[in-house]
C-alpha atoms as a PDB file:
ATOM      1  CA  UNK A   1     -18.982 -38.699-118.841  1.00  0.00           C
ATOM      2  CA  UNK A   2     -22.451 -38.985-118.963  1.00  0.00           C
ATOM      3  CA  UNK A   3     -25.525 -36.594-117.733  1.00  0.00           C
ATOM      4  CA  UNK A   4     -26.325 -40.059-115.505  1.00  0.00           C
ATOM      5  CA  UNK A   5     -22.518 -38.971-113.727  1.00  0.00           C
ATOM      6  CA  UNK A   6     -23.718 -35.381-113.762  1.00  0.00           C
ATOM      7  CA  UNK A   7     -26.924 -36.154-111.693  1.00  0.00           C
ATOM      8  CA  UNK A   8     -24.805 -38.232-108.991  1.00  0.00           C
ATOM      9  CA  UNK A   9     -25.824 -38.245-104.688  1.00  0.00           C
ATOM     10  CA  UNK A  10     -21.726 -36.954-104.740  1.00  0.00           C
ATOM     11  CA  UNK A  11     -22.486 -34.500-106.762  1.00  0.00           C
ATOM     12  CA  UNK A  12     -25.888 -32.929-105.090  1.00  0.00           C
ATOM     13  CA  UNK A  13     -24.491 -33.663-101.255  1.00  0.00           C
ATOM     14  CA  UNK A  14     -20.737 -31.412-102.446  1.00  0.00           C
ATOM     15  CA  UNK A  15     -22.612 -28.818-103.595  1.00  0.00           C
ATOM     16  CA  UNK A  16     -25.496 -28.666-100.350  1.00  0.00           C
ATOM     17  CA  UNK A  17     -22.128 -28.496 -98.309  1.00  0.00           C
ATOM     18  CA  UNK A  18     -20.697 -25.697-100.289  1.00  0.00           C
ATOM     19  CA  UNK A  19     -24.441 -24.256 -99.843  1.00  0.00           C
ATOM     20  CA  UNK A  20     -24.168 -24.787 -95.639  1.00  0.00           C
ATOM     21  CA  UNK A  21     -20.820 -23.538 -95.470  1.00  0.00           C
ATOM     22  CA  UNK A  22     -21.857 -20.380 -97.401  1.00  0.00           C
ATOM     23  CA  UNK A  23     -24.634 -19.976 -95.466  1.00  0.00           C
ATOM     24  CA  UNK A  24     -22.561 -20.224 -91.848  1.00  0.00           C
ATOM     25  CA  UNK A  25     -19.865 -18.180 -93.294  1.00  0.00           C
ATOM     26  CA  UNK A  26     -22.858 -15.412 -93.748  1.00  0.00           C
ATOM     27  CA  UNK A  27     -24.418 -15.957 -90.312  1.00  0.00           C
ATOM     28  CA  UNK A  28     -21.098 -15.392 -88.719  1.00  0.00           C
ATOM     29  CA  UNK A  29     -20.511 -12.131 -90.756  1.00  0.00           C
ATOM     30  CA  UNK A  30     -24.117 -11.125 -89.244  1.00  0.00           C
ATOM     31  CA  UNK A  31     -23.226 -12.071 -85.726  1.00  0.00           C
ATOM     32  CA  UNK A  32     -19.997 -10.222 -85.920  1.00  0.00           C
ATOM     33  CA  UNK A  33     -21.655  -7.106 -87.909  1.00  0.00           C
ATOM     34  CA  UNK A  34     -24.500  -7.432 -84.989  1.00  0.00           C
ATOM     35  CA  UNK A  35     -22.054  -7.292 -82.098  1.00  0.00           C
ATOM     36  CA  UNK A  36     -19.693  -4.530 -83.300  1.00  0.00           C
ATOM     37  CA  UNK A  37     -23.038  -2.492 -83.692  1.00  0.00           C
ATOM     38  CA  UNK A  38     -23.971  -3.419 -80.101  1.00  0.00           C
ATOM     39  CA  UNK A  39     -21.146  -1.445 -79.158  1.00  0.00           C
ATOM     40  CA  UNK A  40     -22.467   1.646 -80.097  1.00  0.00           C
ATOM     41  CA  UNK A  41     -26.117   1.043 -79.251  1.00  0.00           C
ATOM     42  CA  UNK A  42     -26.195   1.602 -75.394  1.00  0.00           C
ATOM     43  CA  UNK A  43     -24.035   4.832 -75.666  1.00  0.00           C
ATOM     44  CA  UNK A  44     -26.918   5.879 -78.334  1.00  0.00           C
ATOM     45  CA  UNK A  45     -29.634   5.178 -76.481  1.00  0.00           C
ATOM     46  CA  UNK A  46     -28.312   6.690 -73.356  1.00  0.00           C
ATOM     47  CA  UNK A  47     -27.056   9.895 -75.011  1.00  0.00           C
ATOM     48  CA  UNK A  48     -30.994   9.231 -76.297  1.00  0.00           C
ATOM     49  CA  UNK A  49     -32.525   9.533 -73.273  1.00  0.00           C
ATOM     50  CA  UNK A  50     -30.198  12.322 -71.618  1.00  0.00           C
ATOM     51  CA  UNK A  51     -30.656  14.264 -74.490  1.00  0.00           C
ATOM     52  CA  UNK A  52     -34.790  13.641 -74.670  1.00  0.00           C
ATOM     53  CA  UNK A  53     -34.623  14.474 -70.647  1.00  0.00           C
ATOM     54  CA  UNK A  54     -32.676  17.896 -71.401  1.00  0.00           C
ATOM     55  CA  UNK A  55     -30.497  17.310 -68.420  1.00  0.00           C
ATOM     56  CA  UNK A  56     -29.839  14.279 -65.838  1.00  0.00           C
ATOM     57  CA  UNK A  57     -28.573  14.282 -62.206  1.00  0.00           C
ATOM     58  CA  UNK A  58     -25.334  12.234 -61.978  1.00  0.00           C
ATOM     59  CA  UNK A  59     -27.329  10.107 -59.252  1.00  0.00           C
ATOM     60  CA  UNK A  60     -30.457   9.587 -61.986  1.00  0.00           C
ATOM     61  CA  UNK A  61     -27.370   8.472 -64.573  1.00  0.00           C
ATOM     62  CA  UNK A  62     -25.822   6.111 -62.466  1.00  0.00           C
ATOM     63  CA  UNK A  63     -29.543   4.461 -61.642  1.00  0.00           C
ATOM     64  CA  UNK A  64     -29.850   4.717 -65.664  1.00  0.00           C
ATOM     65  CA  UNK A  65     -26.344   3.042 -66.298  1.00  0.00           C
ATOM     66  CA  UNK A  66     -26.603   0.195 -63.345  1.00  0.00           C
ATOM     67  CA  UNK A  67     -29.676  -0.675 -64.997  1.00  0.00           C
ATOM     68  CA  UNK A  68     -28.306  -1.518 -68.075  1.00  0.00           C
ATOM     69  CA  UNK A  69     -25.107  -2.898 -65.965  1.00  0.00           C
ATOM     70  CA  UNK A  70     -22.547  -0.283 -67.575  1.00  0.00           C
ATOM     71  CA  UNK A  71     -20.147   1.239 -65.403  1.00  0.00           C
ATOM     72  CA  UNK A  72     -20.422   4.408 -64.664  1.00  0.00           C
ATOM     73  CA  UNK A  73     -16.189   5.210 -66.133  1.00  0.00           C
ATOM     74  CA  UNK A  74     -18.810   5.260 -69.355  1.00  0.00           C
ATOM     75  CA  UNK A  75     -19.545   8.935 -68.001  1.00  0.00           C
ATOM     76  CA  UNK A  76     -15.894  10.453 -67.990  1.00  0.00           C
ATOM     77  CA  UNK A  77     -15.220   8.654 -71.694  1.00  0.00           C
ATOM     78  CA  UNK A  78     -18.837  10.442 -73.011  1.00  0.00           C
ATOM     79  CA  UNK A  79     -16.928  13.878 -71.556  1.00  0.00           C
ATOM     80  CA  UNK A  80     -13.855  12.980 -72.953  1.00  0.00           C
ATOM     81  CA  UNK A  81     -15.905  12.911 -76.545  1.00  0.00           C
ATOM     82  CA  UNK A  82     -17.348  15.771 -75.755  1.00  0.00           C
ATOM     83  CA  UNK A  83     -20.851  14.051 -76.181  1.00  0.00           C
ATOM     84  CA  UNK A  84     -22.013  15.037 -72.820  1.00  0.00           C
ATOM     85  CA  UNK A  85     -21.470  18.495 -70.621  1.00  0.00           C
ATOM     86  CA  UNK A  86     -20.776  17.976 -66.896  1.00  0.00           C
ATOM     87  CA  UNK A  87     -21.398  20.896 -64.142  1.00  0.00           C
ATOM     88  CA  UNK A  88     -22.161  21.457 -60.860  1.00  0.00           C
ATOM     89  CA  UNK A  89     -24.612  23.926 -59.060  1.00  0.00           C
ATOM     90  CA  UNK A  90     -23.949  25.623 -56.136  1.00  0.00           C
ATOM     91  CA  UNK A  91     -25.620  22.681 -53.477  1.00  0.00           C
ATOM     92  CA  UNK A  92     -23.076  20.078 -54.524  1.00  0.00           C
ATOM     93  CA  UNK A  93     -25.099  18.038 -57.451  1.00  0.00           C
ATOM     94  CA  UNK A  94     -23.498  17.501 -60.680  1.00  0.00           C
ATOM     95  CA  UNK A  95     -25.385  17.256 -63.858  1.00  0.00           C
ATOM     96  CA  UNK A  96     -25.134  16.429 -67.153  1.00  0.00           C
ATOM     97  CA  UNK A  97     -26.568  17.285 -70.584  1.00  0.00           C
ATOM     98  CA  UNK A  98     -25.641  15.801 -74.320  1.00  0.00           C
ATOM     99  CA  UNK A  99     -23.893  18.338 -76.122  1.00  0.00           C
ATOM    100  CA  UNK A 100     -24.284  19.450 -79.598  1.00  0.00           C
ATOM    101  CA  UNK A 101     -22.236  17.218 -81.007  1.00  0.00           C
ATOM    102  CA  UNK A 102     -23.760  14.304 -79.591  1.00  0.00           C
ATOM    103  CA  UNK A 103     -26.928  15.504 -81.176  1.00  0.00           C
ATOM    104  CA  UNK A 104     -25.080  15.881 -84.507  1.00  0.00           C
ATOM    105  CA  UNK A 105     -22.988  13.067 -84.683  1.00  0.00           C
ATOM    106  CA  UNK A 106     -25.485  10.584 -83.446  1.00  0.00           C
ATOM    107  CA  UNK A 107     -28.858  12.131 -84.665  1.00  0.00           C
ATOM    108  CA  UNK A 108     -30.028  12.547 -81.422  1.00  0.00           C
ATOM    109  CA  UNK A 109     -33.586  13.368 -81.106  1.00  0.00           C
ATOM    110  CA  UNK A 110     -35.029  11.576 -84.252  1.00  0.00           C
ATOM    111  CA  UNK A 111     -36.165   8.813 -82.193  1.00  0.00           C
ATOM    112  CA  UNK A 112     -38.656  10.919 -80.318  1.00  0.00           C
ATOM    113  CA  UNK A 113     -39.918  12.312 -83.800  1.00  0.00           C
ATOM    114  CA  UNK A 114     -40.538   8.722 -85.132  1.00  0.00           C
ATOM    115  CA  UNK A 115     -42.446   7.701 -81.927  1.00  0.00           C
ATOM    116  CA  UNK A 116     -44.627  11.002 -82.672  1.00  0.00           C
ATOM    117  CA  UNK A 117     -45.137  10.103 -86.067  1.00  0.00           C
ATOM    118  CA  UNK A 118     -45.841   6.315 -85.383  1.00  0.00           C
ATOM    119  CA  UNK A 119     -48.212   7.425 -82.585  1.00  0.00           C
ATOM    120  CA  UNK A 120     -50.350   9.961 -85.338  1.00  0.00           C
ATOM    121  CA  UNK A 121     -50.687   7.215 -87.872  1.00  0.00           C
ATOM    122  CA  UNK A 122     -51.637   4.339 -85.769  1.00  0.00           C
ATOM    123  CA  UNK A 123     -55.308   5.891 -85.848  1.00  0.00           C
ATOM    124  CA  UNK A 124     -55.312   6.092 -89.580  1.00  0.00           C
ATOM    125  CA  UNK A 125     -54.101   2.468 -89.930  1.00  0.00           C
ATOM    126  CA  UNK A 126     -56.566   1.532 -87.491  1.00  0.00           C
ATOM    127  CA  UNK A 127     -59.590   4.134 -89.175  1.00  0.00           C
ATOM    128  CA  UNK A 128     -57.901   2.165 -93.130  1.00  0.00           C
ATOM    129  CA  UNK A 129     -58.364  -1.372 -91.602  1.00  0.00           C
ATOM    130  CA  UNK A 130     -61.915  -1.316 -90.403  1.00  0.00           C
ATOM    131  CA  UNK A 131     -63.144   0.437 -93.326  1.00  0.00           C
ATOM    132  CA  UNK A 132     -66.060  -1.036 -95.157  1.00  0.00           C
ATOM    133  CA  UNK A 133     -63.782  -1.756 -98.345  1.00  0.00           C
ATOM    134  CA  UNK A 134     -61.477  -3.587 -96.247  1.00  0.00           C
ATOM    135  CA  UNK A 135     -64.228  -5.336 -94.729  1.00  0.00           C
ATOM    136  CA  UNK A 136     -65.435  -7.159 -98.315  1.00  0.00           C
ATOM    137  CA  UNK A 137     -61.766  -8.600 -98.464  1.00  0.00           C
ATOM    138  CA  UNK A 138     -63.015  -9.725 -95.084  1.00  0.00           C
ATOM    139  CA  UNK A 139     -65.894 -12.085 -96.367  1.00  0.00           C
ATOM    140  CA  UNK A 140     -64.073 -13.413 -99.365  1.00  0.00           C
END
């Protein structure tokens, strides 16, 4: 065999095939990794919101939940987890609240903490970017 064999179209189109199949094999695993964690997500971002509101009127949850075009059964299965409390006061409304273990298991509340935080340094990345050294780079 010679390195003129080695060098052939075969050759270089079998292995950009192998290459394309790798590569949808891997955007597959991502699309499947992506939707599994979709699952999740809305349940997060309710229990989020709940938990950021301290406590919701079941009417204000179902608004929250057609919104987002869950069904409301999502409530009775976030009881059933114990990730939210359900009660009613003496006029007939029923609220809820996300329970301590929501907070735990989910890490409720650290979403409000990185909005703070991205909030404070926006005016330092805004102060770092307009400052004269930045502004040589500028006339380069």
């Amino acid at each position: 065999m010679t390195s003129k064999d080695n060098d052939s179209p075969e050759r270089h189109i079998r292995s950009i095939q192998r290459a394309v199949l790798n590569l949808e094999s891997a955007i597959q695993k991502l699309q499947q990794d992506n939707t599994s964690g979709r699952l999740s997500a809305p349940r997060s971002e309710l229990l989020e919101q709940i938990y950021t509101l301290g406590v919701v009127e079941q009417r204000r949850l179902f608004e929250m939940l057609d919104h987002r075009g869950i069904n409301h059964t999502w409530i009775g299965a976030q009881v059933g987890s114990n990730y939210l409390n359900m009660w009613h006061s003496p006029d007939g409304r029923t609220f809820y609240r996300a329970t301590d273990r929501a907070v735990r298991d989910l890490q409720l509340g650290q979403l409000a903490s990185v909005a703070i935080y991205a909030s404070l340094s926006q005016s330092a990345f805004f102060d770092d970017w307009q400052c004269e050294g930045d502004a040589s780079y500028d006339r380069l």
